[in-house]
Protein backbone atom coordinates (compact mmCIF):
# COMPACT_ATOMS: atom_id res chain seq x y z
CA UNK A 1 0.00 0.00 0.00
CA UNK A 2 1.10 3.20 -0.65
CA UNK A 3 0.95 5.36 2.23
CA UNK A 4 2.08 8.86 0.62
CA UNK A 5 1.23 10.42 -2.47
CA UNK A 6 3.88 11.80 -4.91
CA UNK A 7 3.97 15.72 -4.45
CA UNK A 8 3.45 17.57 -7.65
CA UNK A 9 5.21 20.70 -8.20
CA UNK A 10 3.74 23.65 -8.67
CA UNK A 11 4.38 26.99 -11.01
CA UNK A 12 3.51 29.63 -9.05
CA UNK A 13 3.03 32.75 -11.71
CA UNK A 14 0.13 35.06 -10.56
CA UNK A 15 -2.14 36.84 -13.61
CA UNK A 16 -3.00 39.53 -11.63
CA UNK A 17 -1.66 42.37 -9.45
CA UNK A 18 -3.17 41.94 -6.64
CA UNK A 19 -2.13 38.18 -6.08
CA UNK A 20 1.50 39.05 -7.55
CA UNK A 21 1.94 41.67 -4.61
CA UNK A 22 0.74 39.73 -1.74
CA UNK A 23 3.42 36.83 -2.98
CA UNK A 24 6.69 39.41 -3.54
CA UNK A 25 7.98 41.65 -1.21
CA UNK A 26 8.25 45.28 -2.41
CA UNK A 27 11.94 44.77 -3.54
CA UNK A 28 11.08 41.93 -5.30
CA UNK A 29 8.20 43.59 -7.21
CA UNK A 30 11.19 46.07 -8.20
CA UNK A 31 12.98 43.23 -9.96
CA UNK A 32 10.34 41.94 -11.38
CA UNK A 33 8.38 45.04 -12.51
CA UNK A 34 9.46 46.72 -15.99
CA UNK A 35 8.53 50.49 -16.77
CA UNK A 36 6.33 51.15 -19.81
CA UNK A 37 8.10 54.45 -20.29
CA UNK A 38 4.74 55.91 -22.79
CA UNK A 39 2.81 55.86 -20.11
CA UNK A 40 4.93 56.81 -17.42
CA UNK A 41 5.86 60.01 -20.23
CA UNK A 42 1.59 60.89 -20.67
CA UNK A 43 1.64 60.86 -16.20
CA UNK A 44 4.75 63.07 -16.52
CA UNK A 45 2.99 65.43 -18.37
CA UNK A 46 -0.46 65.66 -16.61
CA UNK A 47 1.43 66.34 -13.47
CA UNK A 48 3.40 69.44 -15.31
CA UNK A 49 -0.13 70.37 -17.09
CA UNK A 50 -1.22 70.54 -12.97
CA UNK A 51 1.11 73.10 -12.25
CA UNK A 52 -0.32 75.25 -15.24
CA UNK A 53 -3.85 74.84 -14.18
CA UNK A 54 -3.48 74.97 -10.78
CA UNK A 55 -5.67 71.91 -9.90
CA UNK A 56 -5.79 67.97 -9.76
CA UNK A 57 -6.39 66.01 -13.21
CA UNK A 58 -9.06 63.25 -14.29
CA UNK A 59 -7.32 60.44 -16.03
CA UNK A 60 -9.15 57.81 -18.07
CA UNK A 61 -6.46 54.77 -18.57
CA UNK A 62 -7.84 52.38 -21.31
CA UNK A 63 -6.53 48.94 -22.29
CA UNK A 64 -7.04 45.19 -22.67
CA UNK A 65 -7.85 42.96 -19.66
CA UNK A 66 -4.45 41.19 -18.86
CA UNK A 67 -2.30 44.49 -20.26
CA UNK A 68 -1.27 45.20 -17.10
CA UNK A 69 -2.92 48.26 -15.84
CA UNK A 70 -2.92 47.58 -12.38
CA UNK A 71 0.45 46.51 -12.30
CA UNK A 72 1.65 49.94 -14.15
CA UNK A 73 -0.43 52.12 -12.03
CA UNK A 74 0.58 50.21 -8.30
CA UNK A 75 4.17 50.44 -9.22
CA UNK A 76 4.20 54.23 -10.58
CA UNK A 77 6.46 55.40 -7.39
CA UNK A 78 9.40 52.25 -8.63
CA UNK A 79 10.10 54.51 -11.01
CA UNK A 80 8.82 58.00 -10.11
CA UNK A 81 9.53 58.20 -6.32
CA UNK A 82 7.59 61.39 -5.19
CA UNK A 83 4.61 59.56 -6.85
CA UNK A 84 2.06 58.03 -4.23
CA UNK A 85 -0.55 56.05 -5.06
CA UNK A 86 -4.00 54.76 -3.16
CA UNK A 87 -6.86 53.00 -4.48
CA UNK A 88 -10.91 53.43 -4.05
CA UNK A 89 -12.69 49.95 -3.27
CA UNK A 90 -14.89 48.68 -5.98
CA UNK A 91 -18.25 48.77 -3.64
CA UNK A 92 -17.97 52.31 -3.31
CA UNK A 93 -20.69 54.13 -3.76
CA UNK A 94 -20.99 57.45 -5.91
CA UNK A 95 -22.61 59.51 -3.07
CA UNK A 96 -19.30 58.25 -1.19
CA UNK A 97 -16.56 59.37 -3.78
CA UNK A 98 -15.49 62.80 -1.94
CA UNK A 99 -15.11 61.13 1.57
CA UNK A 100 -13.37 58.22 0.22
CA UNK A 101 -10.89 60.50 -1.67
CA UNK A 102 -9.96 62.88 1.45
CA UNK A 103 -9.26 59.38 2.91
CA UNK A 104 -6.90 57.96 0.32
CA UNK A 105 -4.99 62.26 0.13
CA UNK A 106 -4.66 61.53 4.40
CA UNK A 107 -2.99 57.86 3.97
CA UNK A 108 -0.02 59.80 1.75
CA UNK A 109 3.04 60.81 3.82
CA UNK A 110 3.24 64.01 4.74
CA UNK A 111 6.33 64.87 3.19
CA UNK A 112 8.61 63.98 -0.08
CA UNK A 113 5.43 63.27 -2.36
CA UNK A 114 4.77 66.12 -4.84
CA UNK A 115 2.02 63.39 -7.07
CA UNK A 116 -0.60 61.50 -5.17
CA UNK A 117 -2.64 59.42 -7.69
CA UNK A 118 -5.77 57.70 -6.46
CA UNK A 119 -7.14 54.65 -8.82
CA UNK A 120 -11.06 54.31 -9.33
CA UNK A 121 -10.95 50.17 -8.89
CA UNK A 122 -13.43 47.57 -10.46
CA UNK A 123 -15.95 49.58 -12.86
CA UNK A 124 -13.93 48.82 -16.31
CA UNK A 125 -16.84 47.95 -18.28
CA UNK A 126 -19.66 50.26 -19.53
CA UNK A 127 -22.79 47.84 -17.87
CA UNK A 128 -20.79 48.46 -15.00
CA UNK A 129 -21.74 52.39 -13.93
CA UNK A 130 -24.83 54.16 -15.03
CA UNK A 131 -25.24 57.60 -16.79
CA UNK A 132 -26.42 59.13 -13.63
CA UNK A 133 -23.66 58.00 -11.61
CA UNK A 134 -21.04 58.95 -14.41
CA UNK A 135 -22.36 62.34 -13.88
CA UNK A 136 -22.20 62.64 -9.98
CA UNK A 137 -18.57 61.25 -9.87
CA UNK A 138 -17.60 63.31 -12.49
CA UNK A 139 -18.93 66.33 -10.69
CA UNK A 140 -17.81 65.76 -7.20
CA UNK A 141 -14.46 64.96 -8.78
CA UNK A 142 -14.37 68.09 -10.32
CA UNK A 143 -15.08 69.65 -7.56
CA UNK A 144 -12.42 67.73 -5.17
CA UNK A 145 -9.61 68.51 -8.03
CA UNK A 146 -10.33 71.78 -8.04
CA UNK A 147 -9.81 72.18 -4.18
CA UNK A 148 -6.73 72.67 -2.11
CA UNK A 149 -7.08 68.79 -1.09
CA UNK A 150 -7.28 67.44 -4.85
CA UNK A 151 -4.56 70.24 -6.33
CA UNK A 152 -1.60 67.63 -5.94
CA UNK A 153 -3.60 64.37 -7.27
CA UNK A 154 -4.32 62.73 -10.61
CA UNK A 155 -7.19 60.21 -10.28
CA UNK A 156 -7.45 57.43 -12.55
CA UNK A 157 -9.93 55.54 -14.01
CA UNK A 158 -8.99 52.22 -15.79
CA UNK A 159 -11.10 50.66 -18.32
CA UNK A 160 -11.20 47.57 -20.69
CA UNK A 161 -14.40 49.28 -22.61
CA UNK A 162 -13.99 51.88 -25.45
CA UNK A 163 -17.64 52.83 -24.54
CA UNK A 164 -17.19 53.74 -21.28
CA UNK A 165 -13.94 55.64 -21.71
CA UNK A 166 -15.51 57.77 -24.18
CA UNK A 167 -18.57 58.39 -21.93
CA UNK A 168 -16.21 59.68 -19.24
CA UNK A 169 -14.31 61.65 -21.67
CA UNK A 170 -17.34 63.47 -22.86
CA UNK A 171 -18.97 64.22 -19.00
CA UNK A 172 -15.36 64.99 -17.68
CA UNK A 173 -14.95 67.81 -21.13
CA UNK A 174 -18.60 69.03 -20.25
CA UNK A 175 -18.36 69.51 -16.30
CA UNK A 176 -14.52 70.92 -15.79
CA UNK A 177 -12.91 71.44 -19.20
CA UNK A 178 -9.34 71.42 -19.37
CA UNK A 179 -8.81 72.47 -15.99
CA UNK A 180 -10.55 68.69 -14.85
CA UNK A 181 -8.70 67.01 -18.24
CA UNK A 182 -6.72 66.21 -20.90
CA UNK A 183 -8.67 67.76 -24.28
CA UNK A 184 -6.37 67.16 -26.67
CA UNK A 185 -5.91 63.62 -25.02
CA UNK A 186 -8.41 62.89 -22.65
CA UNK A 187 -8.25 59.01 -22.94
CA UNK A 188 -4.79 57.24 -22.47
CA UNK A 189 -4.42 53.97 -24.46
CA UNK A 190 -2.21 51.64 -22.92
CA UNK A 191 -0.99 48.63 -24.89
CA UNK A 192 1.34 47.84 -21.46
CA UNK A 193 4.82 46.23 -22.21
CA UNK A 194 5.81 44.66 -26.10
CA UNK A 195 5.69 41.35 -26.55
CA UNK A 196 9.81 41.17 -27.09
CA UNK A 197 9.61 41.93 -23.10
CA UNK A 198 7.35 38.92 -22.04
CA UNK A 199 9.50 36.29 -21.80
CA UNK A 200 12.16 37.95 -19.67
CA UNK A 201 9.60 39.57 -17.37
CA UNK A 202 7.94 35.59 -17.03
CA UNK A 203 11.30 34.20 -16.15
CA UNK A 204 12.37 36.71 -13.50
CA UNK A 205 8.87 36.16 -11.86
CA UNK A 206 9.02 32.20 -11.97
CA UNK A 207 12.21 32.80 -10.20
CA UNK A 208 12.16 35.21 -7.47
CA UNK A 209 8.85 32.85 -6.68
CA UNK A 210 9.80 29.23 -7.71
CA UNK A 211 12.97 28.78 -5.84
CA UNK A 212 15.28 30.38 -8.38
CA UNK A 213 13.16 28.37 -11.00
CA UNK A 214 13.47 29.54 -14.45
CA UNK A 215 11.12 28.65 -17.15
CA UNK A 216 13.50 25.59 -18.51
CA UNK A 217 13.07 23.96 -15.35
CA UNK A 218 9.59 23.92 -16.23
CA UNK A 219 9.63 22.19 -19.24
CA UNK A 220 9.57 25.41 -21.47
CA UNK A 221 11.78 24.97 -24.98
CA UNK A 222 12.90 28.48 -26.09
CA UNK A 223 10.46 27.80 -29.36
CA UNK A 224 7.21 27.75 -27.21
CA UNK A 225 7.85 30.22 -25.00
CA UNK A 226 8.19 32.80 -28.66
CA UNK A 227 5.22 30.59 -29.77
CA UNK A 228 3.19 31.29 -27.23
CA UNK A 229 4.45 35.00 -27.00
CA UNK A 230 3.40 35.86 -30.34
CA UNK A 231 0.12 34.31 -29.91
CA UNK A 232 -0.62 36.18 -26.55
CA UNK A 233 -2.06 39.91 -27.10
CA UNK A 234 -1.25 41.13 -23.51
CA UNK A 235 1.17 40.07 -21.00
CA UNK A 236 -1.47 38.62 -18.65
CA UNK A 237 -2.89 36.50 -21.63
CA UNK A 238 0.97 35.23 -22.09
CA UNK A 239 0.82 34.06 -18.28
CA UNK A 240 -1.97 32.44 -18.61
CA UNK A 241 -0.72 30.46 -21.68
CA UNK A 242 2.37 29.48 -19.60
CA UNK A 243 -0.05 28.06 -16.55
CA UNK A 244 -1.99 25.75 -19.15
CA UNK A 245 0.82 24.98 -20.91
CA UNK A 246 2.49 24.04 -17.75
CA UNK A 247 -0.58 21.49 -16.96
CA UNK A 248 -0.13 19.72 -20.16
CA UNK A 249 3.52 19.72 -19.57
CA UNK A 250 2.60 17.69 -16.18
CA UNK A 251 -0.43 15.77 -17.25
CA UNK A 252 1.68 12.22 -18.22
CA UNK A 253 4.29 12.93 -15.35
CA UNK A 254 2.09 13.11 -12.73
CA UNK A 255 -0.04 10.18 -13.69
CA UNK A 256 2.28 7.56 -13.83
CA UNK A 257 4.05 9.52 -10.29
CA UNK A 258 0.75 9.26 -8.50
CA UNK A 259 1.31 5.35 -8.86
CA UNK A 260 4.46 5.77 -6.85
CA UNK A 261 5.91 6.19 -3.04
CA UNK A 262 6.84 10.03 -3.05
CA UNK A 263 10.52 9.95 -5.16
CA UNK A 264 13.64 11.98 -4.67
CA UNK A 265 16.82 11.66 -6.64
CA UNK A 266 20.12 13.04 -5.15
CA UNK A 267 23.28 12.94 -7.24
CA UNK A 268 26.22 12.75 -5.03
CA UNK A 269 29.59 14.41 -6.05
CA UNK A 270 32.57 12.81 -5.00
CA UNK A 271 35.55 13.91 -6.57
CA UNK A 272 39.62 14.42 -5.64
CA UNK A 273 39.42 18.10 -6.89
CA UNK A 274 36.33 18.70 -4.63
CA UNK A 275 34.49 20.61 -6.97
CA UNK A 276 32.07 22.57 -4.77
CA UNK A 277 32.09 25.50 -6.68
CA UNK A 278 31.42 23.68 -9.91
CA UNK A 279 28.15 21.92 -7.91
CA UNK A 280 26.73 25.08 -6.62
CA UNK A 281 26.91 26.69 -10.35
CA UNK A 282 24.81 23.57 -11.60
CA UNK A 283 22.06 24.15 -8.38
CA UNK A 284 20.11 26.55 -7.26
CA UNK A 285 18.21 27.63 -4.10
CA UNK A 286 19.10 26.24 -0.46
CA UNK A 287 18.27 23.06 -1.25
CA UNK A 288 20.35 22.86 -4.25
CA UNK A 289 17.95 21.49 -6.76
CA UNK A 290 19.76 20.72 -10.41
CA UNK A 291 19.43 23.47 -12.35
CA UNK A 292 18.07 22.01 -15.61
CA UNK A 293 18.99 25.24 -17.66
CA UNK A 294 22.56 25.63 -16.58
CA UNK A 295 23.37 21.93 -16.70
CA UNK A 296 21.86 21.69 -20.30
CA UNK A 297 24.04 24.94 -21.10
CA UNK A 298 27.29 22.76 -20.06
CA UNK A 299 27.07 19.84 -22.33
CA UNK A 300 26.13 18.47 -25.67
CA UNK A 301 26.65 15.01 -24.81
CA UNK A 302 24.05 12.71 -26.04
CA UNK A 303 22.21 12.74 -22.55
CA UNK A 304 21.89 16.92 -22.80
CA UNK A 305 20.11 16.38 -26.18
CA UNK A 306 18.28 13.58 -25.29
CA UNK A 307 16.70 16.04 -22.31
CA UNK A 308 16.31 19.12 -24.48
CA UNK A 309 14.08 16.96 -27.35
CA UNK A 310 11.95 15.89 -24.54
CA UNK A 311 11.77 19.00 -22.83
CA UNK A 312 8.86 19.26 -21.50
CA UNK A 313 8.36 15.99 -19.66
CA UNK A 314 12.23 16.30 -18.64
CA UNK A 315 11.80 19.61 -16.82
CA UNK A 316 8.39 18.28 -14.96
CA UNK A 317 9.98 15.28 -14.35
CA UNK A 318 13.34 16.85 -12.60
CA UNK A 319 10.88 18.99 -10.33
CA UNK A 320 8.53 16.22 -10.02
CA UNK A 321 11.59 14.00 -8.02
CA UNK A 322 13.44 16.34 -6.71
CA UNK A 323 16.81 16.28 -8.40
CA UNK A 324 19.33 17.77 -6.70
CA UNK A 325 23.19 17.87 -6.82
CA UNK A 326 24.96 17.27 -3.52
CA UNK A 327 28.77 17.58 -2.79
CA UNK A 328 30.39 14.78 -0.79
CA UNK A 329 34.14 15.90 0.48
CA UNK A 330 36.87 13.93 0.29
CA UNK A 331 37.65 14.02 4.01
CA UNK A 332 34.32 12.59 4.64
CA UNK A 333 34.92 10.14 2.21
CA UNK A 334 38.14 8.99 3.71
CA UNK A 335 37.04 8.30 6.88
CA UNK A 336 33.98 6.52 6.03
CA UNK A 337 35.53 4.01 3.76
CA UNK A 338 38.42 3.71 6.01
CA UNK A 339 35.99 2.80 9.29
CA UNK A 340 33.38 0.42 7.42
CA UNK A 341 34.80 -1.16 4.72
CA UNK A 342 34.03 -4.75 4.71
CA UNK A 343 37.32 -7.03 5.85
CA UNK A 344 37.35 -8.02 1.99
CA UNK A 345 37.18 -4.51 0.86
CA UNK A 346 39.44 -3.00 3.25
CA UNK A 347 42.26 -5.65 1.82
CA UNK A 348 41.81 -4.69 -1.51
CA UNK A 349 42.17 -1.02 -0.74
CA UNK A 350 44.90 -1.52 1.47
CA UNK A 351 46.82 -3.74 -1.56
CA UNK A 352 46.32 -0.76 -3.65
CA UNK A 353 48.05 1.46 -1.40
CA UNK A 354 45.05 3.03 1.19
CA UNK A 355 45.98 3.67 4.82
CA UNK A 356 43.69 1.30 7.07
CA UNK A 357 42.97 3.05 10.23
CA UNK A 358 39.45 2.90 11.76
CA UNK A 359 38.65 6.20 13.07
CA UNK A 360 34.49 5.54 13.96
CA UNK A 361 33.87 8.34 15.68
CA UNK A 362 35.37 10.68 13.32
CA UNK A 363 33.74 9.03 10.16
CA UNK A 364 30.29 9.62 12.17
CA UNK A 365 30.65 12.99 12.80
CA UNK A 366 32.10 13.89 9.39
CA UNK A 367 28.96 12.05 7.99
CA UNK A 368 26.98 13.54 10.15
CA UNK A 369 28.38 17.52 9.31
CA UNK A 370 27.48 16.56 5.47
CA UNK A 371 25.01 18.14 2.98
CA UNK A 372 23.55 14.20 2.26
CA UNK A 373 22.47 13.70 6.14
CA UNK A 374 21.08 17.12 6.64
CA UNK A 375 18.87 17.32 3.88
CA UNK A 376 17.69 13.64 5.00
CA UNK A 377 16.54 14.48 8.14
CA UNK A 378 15.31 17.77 6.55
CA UNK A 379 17.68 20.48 7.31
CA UNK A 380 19.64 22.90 5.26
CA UNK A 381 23.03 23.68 5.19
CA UNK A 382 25.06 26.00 2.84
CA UNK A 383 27.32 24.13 0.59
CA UNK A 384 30.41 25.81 1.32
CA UNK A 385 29.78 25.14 5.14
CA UNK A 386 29.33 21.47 4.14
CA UNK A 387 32.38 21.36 2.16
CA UNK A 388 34.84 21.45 5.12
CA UNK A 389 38.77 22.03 4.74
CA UNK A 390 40.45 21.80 1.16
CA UNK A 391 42.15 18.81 1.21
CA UNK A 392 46.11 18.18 1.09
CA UNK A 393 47.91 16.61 -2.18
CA UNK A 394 48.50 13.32 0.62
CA UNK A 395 44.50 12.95 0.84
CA UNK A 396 43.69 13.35 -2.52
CA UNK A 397 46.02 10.10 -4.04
CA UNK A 398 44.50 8.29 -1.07
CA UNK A 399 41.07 8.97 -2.12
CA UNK A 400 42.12 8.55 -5.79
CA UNK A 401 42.90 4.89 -4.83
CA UNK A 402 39.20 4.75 -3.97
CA UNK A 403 38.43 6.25 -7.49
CA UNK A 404 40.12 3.72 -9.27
CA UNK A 405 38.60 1.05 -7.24
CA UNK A 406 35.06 2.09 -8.19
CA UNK A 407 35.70 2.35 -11.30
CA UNK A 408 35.50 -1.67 -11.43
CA UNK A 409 33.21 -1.93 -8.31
CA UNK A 410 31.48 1.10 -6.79
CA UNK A 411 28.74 -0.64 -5.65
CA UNK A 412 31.44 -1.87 -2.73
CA UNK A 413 32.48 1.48 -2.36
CA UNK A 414 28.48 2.29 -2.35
CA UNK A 415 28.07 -0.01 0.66
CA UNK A 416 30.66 1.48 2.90
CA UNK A 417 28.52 5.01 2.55
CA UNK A 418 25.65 2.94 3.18
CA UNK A 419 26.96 1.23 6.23
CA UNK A 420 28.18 4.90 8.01
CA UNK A 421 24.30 5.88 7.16
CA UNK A 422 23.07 2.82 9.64
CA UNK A 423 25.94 3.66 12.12
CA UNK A 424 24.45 7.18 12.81
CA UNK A 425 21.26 5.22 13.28
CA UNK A 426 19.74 6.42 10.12
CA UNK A 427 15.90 6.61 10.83
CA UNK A 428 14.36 4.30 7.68
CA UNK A 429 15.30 1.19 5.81
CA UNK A 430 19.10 1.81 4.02
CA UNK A 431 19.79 -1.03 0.80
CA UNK A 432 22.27 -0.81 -2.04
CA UNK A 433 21.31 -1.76 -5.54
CA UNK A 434 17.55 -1.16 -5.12
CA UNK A 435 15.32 -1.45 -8.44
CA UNK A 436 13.68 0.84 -10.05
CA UNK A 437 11.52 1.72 -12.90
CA UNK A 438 8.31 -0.02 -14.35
CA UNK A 439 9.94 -2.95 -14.89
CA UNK A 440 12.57 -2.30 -12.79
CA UNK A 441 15.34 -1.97 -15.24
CA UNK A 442 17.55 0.69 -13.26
CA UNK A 443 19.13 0.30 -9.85
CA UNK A 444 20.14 2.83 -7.09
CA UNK A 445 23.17 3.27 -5.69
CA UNK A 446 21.73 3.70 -2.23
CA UNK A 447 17.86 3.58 -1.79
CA UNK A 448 17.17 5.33 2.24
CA UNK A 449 13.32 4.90 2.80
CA UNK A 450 12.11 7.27 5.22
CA UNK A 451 8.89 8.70 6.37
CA UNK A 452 7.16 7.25 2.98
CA UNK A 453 9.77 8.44 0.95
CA UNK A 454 12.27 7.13 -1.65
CA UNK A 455 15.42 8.52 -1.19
CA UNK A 456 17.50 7.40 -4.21
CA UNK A 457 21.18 8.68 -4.05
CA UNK A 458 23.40 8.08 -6.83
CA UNK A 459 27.21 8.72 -6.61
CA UNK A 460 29.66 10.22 -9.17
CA UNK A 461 33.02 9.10 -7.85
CA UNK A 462 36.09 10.48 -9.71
CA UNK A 463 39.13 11.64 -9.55
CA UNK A 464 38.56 15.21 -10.94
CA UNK A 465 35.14 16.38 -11.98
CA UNK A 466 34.52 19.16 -13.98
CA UNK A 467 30.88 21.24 -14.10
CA UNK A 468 30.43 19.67 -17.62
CA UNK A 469 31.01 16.14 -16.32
CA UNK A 470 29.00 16.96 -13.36
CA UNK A 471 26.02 18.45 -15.66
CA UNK A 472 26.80 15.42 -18.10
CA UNK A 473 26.28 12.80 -15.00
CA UNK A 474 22.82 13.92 -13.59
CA UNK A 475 21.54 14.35 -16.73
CA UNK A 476 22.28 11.00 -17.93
CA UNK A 477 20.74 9.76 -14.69
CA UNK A 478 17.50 12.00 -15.05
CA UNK A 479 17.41 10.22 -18.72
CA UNK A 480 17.73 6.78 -17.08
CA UNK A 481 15.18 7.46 -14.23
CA UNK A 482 12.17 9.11 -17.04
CA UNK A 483 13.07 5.70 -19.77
CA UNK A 484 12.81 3.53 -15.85
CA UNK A 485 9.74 5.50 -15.53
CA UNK A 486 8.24 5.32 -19.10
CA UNK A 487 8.05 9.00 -18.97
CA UNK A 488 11.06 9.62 -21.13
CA UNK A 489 12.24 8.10 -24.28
């Protein structure tokens, strides 16, 4: 029976504002957010026009659903700081309007804004406001701009409907003239960000809120994401293409998953020249998941091509089982082998030239102190921190003799890891050589089951490992695991 089911990832990529904002912090927003300089230029110059007339200004803001008016008009003061901005609540009422705008003017600081800009929210449409209540906002607008509370405020009204913006154009030219608006340009059309931009703008928000995630990881080819770009007329209708997409990208993966004991598989690195650096360039986030862009970027061996035509189901598959790329130090290593080597084993090494001295204790705690046992019982530690002291030239030929023993039996090598996992009393079952797959046609290195889980840790022993090896390795092993799976051809 199984007692767990397989977590499914999930792409986090809000549509709209409002659910964007209350995922980011405000810094993040700034990294995220891009400036659509027209319409920052048409604000620019209602807030000079101000000065001329000597009052506050009507704006009407028209554009498609999804074009990002909400976003543009939230994030005015990224990129005009003396800008403040407030919004009135959709169930306003129009008898309300004057004692809801002295309310958003008194939440503004009192100093350092020269702008504040209050947005009229949820009455886009034309069926959405009648001809009687156009008129009584319009006029107690007009007369709010025109006092000394309105002087320093444009208040804008966003809508998706030609209809209505030219019925507020027309009241707002009849009750307060050019001193209320715009007549040359009462209605602002805003066509939000170009299409070139929606890519880059949907990658930096996948990864400030998907772990450092980028669109690859997702399954996303380069030739989709412009497919789907040019089909898309507005950056929130891109978005949306990229969450549907994403679901059909999951759709096989997580059926045949669902079948399956929740499934993570950790690639070990264990390598003379200790290449931490090279591992944390191929990961990203805390818990060093394999970044599938970067490591695709460091190949073109027949495993990184064999990913990239299957890109879809590769990415989804890689998130789906929680590949990530661990270092293993070579002074961890040493005294592991060294302490729980079978009698057998411990000859053979010793033949080839390895010091025999069982140090326990010390292999224990150096296990213990590593990346692999943390993230087991569901900790975190920094890679660096994990990786220890650099070893001397005297270490590294001793654990080379390891090396070239696993290169003609690592799954002895395998066992002694495996072993020093039971001696910290390991909580789960700990095997060697487990089977995997539909039909069972790939084996682990070391399978830990704990708390429902399949921990399947595969080691890359070498003598020196580059990040192309490294990238080369768990690729080839997120190949073997999908074709295992029947996911991946």
């Amino acid at each position: 029976m199984i007692a767990a089911t397989h977590p499914m990832p999930n792409l986090k990529l809000p549509v709209r504002y409002d659910n964007l904002s209350q995922q980011a912090s405000t810094d993040q927003l700034r990294h995220i957010i891009e400036p659509v300089v027209a319409a920052l230029d048409y604000f620019d110059a209602t807030f000079n026009h101000m000065g001329v007339v000597g009052s506050g200004q009507f704006l009407i803001l028209l554009g498609r659903s999804g074009s990002g008016k909400s976003t543009f008009l939230n994030t005015i003061p990224f990129f005009r700081p003396k800008a403040f901005v407030s919004r009135i609540p959709p169930s306003l009422s129009h008898n309300a309007i004057t004692r809801e705008l002295m309310k958003a003017v008194s939440c503004a600081p009192k100093t350092g804004i020269e702008v504040k800009i209050i947005i009229m929210e949820g009455r886009e449409a034309v069926g959405e406001v009648s001809d009687k209540a156009l008129d009584e906002i319009v006029h107690r607008l007009n007369q709010f701009l025109r006092s000394t509370q309105g002087k320093d405020v444009i208040f804008v009204w966003p809508c998706t409907d030609h209809a209505l913006a030219t019925r507020l154009a027309n009241h707002a030219k009849r009750i307060g003239a050019e001193a209320l608006i715009n007549i040359d340009q009462p209605i602002l059309s805003f066509d939000g960000l170009t299409s070139e931009r929606f890519i880059p703008v949907a990658n930096k928000t996948v990864g400030l809120l998907n772990n450092s995630a980028t669109l690859t990881d997702f399954g996303f080819s380069q030739k989709e994401l412009t497919d789907l770009s040019a089909e898309s007329a507005t950056i929130g209708a891109f978005l949306s293409s990229l969450g549907n997409a994403w679901q059909r990208h999951h759709a096989t993966v997580s059926r045949v998953l669902q079948k399956r004991r929740p499934t993570h598989l950790w690639i070990i690195v264990a390598a003379g020249n200790d290449p931490v650096g090279d591992v944390v360039a191929l990961t990203r986030g805390n818990d060093h998941t394999l970044d599938l862009a970067r490591a695709l970027s460091c190949t073109q061996g027949n495993a990184s091509k064999g990913i990239e035509k299957q890109i879809s189901s590769s990415g989804s598959l890689a998130l789906s089982i929680d590949v990530r790329i661990l270092h293993l130090p070579i002074t961890t290593v040493l005294p592991i082998v060294r302490s729980f080597a079978a009698p057998s084993l411990a000859s053979q090494l010793q033949r080839l030239g390895l010091v025999i001295a069982k140090v326990p204790t010390k292999a224990k705690d150096k296990l213990k102190a590593s990346s692999l046992v943390n993230f087991l019982k569901g900790k975190t530690i920094p890679m660096q921190l994990a990786r220890g002291r650099k070893a001397d030239r005297e270490t590294a030929n001793q654990f080379n003799i390891i090396v070239k023993f696993a290169q003609n039996n690592d799954i002895a090598i395998n066992e002694c890891i495996a072993e020093g996992l039971r001696a910290i009393n390991m909580r789960g079952s700990i095997g060697t050589e487990d089977p995997f797959g539909e039909n069972e046609t790939a084996r682990t290195d070391i399978l830990v089951e704990r708390d429902d889980h399949d921990y399947r840790i595969e080691f890359m022993w070498r003598a020196k490992a580059t990040r192309g090896l490294i990238a080369d390795y768990a690729l080839k092993k997120l190949l073997l695991y999908g074709r295992a799976l029947n996911i991946l051809t």
